[in-house]
PDB file of N, CA and C in Angstrom:
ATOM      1  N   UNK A   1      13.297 -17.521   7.155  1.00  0.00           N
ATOM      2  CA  UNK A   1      14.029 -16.283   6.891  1.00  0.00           C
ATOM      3  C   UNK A   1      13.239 -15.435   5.882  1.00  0.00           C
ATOM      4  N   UNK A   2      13.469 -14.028   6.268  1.00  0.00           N
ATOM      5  CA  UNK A   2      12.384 -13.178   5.399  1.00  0.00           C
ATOM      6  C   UNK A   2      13.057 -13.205   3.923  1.00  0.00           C
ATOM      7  N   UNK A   3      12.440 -12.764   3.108  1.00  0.00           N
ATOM      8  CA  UNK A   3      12.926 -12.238   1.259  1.00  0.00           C
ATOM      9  C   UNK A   3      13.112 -11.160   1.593  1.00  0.00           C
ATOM     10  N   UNK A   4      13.544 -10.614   0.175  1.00  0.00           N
ATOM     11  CA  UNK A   4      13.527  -9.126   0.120  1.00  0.00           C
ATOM     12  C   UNK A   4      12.368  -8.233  -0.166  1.00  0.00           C
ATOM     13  N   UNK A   5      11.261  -9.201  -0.498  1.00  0.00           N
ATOM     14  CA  UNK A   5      10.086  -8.605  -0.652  1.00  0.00           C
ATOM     15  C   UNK A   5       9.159  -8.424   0.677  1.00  0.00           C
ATOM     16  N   UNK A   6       9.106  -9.995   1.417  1.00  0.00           N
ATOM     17  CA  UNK A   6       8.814  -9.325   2.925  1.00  0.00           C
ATOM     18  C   UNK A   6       9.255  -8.116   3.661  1.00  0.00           C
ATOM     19  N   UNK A   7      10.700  -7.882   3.516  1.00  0.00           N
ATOM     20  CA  UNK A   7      11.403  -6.833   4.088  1.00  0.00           C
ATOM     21  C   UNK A   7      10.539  -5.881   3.383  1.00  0.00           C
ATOM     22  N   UNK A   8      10.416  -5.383   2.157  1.00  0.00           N
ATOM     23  CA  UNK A   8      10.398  -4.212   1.660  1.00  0.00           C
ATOM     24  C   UNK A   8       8.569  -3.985   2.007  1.00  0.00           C
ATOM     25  N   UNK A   9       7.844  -4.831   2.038  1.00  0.00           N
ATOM     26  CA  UNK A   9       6.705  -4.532   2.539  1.00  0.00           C
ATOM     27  C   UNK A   9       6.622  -4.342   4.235  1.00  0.00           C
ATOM     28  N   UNK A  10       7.292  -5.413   4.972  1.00  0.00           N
ATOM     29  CA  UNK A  10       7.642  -4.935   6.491  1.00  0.00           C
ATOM     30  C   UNK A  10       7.985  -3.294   6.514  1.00  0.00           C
ATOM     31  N   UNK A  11       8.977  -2.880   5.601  1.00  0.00           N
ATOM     32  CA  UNK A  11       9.612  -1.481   6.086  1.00  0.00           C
ATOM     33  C   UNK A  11       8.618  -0.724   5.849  1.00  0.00           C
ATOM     34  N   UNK A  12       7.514  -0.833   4.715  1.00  0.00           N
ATOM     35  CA  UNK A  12       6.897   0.444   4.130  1.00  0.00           C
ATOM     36  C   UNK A  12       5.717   0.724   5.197  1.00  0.00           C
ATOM     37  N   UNK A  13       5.321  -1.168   5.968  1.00  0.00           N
ATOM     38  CA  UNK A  13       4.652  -0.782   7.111  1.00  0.00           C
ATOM     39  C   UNK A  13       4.989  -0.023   7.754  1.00  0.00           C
ATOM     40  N   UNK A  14       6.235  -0.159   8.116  1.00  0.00           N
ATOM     41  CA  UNK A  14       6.710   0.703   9.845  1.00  0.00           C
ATOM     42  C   UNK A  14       6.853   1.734   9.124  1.00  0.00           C
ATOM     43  N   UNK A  15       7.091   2.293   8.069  1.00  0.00           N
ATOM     44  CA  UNK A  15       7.129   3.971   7.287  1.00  0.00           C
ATOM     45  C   UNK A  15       5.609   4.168   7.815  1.00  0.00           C
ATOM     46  N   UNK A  16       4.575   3.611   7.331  1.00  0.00           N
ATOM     47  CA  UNK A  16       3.371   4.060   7.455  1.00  0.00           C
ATOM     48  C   UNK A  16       2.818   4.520   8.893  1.00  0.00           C
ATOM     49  N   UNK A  17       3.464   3.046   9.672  1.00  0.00           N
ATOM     50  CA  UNK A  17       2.897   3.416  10.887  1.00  0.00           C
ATOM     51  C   UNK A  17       3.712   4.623  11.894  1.00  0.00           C
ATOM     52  N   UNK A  18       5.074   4.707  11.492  1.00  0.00           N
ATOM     53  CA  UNK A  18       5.742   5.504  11.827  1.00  0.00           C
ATOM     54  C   UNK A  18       5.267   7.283  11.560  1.00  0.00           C
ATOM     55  N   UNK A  19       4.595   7.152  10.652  1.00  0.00           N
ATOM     56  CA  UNK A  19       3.918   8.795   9.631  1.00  0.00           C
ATOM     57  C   UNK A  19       2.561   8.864  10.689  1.00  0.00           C
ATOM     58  N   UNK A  20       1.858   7.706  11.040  1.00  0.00           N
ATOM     59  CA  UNK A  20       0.415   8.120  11.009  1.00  0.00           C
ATOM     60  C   UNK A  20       1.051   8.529  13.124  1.00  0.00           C
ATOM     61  N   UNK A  21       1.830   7.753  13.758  1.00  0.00           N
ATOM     62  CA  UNK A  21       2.139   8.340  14.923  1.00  0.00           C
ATOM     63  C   UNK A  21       3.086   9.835  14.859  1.00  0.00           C
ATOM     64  N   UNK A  22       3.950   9.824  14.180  1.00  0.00           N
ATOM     65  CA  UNK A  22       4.784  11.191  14.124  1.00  0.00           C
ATOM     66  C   UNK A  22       3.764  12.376  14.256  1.00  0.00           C
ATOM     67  N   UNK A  23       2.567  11.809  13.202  1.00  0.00           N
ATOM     68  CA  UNK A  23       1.415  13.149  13.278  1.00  0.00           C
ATOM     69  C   UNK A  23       0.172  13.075  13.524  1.00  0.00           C
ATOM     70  N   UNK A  24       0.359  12.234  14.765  1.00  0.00           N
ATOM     71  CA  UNK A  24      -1.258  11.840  15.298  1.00  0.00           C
ATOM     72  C   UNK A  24      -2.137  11.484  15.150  1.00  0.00           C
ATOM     73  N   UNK A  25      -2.041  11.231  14.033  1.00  0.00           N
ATOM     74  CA  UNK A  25      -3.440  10.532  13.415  1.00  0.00           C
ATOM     75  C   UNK A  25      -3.906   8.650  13.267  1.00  0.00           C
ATOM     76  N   UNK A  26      -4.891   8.402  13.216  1.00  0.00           N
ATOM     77  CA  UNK A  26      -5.154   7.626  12.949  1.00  0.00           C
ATOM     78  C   UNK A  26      -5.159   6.270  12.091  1.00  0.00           C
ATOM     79  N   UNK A  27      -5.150   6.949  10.620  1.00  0.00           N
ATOM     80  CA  UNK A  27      -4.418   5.977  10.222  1.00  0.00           C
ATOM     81  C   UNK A  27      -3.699   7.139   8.846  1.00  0.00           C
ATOM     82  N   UNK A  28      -3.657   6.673   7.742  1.00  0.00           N
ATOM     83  CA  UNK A  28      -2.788   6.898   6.939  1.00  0.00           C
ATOM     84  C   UNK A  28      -2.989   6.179   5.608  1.00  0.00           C
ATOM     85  N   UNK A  29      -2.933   7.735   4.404  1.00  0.00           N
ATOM     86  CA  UNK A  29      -3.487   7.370   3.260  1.00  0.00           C
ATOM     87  C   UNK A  29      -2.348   7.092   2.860  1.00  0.00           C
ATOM     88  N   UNK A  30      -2.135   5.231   1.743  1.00  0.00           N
ATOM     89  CA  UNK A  30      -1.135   5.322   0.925  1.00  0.00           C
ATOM     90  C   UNK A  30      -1.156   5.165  -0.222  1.00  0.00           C
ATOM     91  N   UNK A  31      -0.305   5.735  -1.377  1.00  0.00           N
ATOM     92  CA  UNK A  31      -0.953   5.983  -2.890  1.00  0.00           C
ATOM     93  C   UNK A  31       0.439   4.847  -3.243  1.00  0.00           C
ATOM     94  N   UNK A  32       0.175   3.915  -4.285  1.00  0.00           N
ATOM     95  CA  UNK A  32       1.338   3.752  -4.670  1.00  0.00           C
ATOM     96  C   UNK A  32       0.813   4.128  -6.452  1.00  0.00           C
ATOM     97  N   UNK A  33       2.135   4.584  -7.191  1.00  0.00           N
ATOM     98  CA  UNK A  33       2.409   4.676  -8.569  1.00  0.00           C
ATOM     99  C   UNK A  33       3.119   3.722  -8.712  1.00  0.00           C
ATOM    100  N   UNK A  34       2.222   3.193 -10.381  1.00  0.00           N
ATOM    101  CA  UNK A  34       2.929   2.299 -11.199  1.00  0.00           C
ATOM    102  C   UNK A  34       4.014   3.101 -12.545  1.00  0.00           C
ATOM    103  N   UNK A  35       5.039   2.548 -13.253  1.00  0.00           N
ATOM    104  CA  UNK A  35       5.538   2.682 -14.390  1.00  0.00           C
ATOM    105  C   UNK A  35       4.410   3.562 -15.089  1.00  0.00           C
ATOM    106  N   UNK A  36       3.148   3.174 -15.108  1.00  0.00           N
ATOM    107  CA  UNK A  36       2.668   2.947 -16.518  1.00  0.00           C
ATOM    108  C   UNK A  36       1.948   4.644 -16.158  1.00  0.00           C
ATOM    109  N   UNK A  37       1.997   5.044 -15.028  1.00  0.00           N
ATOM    110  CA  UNK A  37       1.347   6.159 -14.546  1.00  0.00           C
ATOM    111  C   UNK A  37      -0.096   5.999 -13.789  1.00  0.00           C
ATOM    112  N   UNK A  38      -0.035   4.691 -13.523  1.00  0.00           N
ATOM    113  CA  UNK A  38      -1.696   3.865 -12.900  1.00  0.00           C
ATOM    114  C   UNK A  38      -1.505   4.657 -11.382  1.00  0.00           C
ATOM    115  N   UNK A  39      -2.336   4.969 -10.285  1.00  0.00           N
ATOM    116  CA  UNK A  39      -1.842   5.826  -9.181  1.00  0.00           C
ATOM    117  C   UNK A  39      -3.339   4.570  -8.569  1.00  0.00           C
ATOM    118  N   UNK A  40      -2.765   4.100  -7.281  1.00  0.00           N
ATOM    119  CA  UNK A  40      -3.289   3.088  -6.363  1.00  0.00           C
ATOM    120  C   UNK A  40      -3.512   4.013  -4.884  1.00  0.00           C
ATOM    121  N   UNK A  41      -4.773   3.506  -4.261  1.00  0.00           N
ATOM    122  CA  UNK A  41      -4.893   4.077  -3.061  1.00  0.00           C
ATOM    123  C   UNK A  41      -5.131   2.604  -2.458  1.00  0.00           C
ATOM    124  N   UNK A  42      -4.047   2.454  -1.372  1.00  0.00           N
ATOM    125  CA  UNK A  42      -4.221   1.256  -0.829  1.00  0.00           C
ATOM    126  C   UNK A  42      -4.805   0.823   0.371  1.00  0.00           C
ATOM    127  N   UNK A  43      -5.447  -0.373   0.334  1.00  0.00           N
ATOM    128  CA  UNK A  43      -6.273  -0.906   1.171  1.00  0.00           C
ATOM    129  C   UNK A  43      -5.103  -1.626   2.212  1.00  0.00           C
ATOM    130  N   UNK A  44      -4.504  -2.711   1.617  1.00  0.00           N
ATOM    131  CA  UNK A  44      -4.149  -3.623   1.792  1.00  0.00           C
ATOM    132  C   UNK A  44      -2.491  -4.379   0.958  1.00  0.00           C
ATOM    133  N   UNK A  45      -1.499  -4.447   1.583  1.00  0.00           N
ATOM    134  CA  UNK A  45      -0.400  -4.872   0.769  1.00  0.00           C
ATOM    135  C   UNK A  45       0.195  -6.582   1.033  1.00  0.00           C
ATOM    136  N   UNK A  46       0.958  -7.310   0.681  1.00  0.00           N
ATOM    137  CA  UNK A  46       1.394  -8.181   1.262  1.00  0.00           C
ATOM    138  C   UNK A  46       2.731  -8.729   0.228  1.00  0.00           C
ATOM    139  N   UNK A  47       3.933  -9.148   0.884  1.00  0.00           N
ATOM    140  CA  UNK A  47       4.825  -9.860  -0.098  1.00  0.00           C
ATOM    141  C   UNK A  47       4.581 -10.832  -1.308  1.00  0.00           C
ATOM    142  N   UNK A  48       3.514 -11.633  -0.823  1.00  0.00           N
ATOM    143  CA  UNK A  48       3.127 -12.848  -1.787  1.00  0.00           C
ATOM    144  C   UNK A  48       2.688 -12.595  -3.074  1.00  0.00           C
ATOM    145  N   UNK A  49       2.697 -12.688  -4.413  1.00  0.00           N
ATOM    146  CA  UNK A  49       3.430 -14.122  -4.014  1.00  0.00           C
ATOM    147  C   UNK A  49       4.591 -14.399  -4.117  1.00  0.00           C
ATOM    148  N   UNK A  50       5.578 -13.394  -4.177  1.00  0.00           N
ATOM    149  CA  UNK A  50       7.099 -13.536  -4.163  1.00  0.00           C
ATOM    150  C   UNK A  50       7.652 -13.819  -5.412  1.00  0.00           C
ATOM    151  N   UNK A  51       8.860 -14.482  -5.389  1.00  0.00           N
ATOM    152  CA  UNK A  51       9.444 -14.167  -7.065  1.00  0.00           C
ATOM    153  C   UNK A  51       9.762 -13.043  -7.324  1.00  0.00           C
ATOM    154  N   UNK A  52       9.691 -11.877  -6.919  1.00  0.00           N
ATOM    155  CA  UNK A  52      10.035 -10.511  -7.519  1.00  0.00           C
ATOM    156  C   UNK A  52       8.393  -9.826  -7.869  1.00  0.00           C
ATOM    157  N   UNK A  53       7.562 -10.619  -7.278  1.00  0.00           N
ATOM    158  CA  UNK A  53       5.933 -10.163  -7.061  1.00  0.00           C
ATOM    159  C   UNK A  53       5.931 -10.010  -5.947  1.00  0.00           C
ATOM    160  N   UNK A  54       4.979  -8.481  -5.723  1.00  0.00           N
ATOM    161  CA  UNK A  54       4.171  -8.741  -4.606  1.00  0.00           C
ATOM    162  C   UNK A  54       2.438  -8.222  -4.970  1.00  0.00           C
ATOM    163  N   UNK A  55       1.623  -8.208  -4.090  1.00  0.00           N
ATOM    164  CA  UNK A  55       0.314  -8.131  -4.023  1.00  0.00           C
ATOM    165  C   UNK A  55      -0.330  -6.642  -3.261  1.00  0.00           C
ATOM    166  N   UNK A  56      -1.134  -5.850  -3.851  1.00  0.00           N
ATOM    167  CA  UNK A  56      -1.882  -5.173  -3.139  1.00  0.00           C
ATOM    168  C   UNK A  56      -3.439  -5.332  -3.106  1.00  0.00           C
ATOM    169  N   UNK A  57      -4.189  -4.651  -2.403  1.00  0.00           N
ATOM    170  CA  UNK A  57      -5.723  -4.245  -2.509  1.00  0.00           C
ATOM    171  C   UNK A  57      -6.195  -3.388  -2.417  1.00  0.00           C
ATOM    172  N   UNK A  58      -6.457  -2.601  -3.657  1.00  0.00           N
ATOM    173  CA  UNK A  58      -6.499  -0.946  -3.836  1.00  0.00           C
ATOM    174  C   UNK A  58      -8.078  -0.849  -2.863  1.00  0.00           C
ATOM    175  N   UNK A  59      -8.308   0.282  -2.759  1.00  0.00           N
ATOM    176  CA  UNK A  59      -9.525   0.625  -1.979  1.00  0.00           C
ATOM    177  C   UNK A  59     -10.690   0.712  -3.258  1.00  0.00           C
ATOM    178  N   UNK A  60     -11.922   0.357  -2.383  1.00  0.00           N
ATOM    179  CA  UNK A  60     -13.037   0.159  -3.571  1.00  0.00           C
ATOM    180  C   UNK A  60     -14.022   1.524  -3.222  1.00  0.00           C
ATOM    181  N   UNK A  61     -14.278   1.871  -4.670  1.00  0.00           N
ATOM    182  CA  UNK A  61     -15.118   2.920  -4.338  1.00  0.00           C
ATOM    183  C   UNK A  61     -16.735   2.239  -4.183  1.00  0.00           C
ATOM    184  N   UNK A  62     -17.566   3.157  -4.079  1.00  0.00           N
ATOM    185  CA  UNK A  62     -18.838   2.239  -3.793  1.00  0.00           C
ATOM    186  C   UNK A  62     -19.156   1.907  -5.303  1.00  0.00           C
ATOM    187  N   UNK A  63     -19.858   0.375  -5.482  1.00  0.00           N
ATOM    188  CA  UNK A  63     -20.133   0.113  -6.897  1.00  0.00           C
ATOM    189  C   UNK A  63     -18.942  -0.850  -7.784  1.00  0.00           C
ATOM    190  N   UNK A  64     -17.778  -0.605  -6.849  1.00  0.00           N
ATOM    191  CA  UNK A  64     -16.084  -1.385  -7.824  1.00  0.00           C
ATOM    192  C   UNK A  64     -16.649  -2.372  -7.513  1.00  0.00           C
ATOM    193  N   UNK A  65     -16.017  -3.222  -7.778  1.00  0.00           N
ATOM    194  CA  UNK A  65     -16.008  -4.960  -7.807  1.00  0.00           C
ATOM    195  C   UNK A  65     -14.489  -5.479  -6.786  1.00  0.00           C
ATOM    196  N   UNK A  66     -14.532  -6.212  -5.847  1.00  0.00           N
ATOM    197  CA  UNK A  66     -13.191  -6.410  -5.473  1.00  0.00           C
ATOM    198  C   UNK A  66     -12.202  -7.095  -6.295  1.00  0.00           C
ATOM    199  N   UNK A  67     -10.692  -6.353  -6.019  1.00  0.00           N
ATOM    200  CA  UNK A  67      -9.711  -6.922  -6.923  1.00  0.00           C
ATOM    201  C   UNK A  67      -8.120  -7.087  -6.261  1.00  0.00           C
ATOM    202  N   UNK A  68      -7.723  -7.893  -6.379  1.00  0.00           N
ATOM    203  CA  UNK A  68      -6.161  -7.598  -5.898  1.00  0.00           C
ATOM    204  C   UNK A  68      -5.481  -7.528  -7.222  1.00  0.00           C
ATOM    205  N   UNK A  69      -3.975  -6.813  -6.739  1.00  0.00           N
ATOM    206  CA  UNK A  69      -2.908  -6.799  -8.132  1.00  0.00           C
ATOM    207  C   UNK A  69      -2.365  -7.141  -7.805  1.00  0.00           C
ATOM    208  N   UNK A  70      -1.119  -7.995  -8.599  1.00  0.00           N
ATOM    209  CA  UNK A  70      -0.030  -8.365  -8.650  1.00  0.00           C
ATOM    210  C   UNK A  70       0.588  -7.912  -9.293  1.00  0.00           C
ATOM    211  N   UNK A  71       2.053  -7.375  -8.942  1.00  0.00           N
ATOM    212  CA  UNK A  71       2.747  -6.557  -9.902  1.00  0.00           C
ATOM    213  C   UNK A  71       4.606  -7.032  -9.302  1.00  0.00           C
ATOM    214  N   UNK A  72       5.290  -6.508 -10.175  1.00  0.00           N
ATOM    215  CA  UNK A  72       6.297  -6.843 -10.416  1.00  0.00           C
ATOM    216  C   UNK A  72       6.853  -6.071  -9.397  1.00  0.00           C
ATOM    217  N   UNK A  73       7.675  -5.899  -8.700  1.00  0.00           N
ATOM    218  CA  UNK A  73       8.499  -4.827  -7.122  1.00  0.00           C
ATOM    219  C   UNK A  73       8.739  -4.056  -8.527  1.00  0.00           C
ATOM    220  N   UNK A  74       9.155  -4.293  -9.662  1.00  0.00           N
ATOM    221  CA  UNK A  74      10.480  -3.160 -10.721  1.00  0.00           C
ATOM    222  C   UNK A  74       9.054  -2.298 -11.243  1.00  0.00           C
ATOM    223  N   UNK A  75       7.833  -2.215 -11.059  1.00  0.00           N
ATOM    224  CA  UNK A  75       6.542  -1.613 -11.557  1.00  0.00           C
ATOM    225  C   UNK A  75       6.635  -0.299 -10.372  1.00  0.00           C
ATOM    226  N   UNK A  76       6.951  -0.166  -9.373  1.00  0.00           N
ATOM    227  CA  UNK A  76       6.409   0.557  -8.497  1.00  0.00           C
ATOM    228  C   UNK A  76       7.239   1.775  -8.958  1.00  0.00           C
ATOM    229  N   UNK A  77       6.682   2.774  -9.334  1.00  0.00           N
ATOM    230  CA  UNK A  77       7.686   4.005  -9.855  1.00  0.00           C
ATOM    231  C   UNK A  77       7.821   4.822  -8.026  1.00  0.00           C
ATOM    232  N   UNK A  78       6.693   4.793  -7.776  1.00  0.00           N
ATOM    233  CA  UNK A  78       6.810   5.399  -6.106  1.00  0.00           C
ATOM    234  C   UNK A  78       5.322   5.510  -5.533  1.00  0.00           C
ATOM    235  N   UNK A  79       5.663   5.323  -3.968  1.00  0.00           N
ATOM    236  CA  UNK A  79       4.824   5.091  -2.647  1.00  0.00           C
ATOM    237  C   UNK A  79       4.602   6.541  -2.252  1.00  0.00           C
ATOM    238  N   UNK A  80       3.542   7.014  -1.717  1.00  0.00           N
ATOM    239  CA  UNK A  80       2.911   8.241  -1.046  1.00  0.00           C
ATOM    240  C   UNK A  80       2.417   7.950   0.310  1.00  0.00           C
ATOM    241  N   UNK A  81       2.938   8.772   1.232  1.00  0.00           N
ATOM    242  CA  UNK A  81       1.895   8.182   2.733  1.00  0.00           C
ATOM    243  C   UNK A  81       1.812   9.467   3.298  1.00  0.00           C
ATOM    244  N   UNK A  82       0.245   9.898   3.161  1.00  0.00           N
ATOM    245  CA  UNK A  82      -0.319  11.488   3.638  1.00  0.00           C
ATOM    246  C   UNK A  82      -0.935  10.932   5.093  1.00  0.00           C
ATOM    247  N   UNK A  83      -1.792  12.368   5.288  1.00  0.00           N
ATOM    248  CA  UNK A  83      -2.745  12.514   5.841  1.00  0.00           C
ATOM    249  C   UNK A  83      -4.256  12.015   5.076  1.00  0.00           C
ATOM    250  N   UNK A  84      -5.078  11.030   5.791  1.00  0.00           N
ATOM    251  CA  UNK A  84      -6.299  10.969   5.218  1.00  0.00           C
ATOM    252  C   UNK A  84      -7.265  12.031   4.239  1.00  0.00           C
ATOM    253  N   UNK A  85      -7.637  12.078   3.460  1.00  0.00           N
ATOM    254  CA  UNK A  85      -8.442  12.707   2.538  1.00  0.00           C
ATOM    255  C   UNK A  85      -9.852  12.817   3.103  1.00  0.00           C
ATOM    256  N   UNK A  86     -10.702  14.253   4.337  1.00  0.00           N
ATOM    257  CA  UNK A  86     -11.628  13.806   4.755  1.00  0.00           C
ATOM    258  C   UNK A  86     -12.796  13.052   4.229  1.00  0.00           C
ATOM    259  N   UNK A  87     -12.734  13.027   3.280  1.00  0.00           N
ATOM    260  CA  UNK A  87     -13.864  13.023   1.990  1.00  0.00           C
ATOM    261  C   UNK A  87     -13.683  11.708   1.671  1.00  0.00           C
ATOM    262  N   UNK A  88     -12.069  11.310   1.844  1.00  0.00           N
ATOM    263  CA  UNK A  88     -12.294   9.192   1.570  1.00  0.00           C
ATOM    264  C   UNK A  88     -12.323   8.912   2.853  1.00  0.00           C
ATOM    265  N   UNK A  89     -13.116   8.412   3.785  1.00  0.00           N
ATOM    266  CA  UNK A  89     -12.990   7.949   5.794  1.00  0.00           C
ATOM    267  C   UNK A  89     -12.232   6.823   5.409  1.00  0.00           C
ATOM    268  N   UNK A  90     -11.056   6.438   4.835  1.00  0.00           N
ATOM    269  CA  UNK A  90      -9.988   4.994   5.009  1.00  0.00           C
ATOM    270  C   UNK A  90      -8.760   5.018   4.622  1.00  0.00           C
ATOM    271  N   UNK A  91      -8.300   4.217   4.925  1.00  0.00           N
ATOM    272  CA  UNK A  91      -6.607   4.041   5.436  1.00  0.00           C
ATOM    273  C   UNK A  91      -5.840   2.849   5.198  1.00  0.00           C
ATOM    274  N   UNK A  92      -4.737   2.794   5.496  1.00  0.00           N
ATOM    275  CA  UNK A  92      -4.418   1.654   4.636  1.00  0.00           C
ATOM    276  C   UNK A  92      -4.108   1.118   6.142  1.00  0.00           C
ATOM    277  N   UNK A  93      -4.427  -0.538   5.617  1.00  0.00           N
ATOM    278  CA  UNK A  93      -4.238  -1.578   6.800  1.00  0.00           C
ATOM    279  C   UNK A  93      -2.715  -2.700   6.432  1.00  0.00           C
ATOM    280  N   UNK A  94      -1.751  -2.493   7.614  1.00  0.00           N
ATOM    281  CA  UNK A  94      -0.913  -3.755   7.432  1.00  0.00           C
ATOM    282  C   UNK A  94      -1.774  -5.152   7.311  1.00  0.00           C
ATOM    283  N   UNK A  95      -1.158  -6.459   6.805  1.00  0.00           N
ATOM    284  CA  UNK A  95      -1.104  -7.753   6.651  1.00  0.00           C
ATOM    285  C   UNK A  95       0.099  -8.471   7.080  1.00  0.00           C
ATOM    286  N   UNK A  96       0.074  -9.100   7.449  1.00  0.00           N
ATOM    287  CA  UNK A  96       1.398  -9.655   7.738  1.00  0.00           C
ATOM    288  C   UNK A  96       1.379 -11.186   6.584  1.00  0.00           C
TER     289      UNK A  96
END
């Protein structure tokens, strides 16, 4: 049986994928904001590791180092899902 954190990452998928078909496109930029005013462009999300955590993988610019976060679900002040930025070529990918 799913958590509430699977759910809430399941839904934000089908938000995403739901945005990038409504307007044709390909894929779909998503920003999430933290509390602290930190602003994430995401690669990659997933429920785990649960507890009232979940996990992302912000996008790397050329030169970053790879990193995932873990953050608290009560951190997320709010989610953004545009149109791609021509200038970044990437998008955010579901995980299941």
């Amino acid at each position: 049986m799913a958590g509430p954190l699977d759910e809430f990452v399941a839904r934000v998928t089908r938000m995403v994928a739901a945005f990038t078909e409504e307007n044709s496109l390909v894929q779909a930029e998503v920003c999430l904001e933290l509390v602290d005013g930190s602003r994430h462009m995401l690669a990659t999300t997933t429920a785990e590791p649960g507890f009232g955590f979940f996990c992302f993988t912000p996008h790397r610019e050329d030169g970053d180092l790879p990193k995932r976060v873990i953050v608290p679900i009560g951190a997320v002040r709010s989610i953004e899902i545009s149109a791609p930025d021509p200038e970044r070529p990437f998008g955010f990918t579901a995980t299941d």
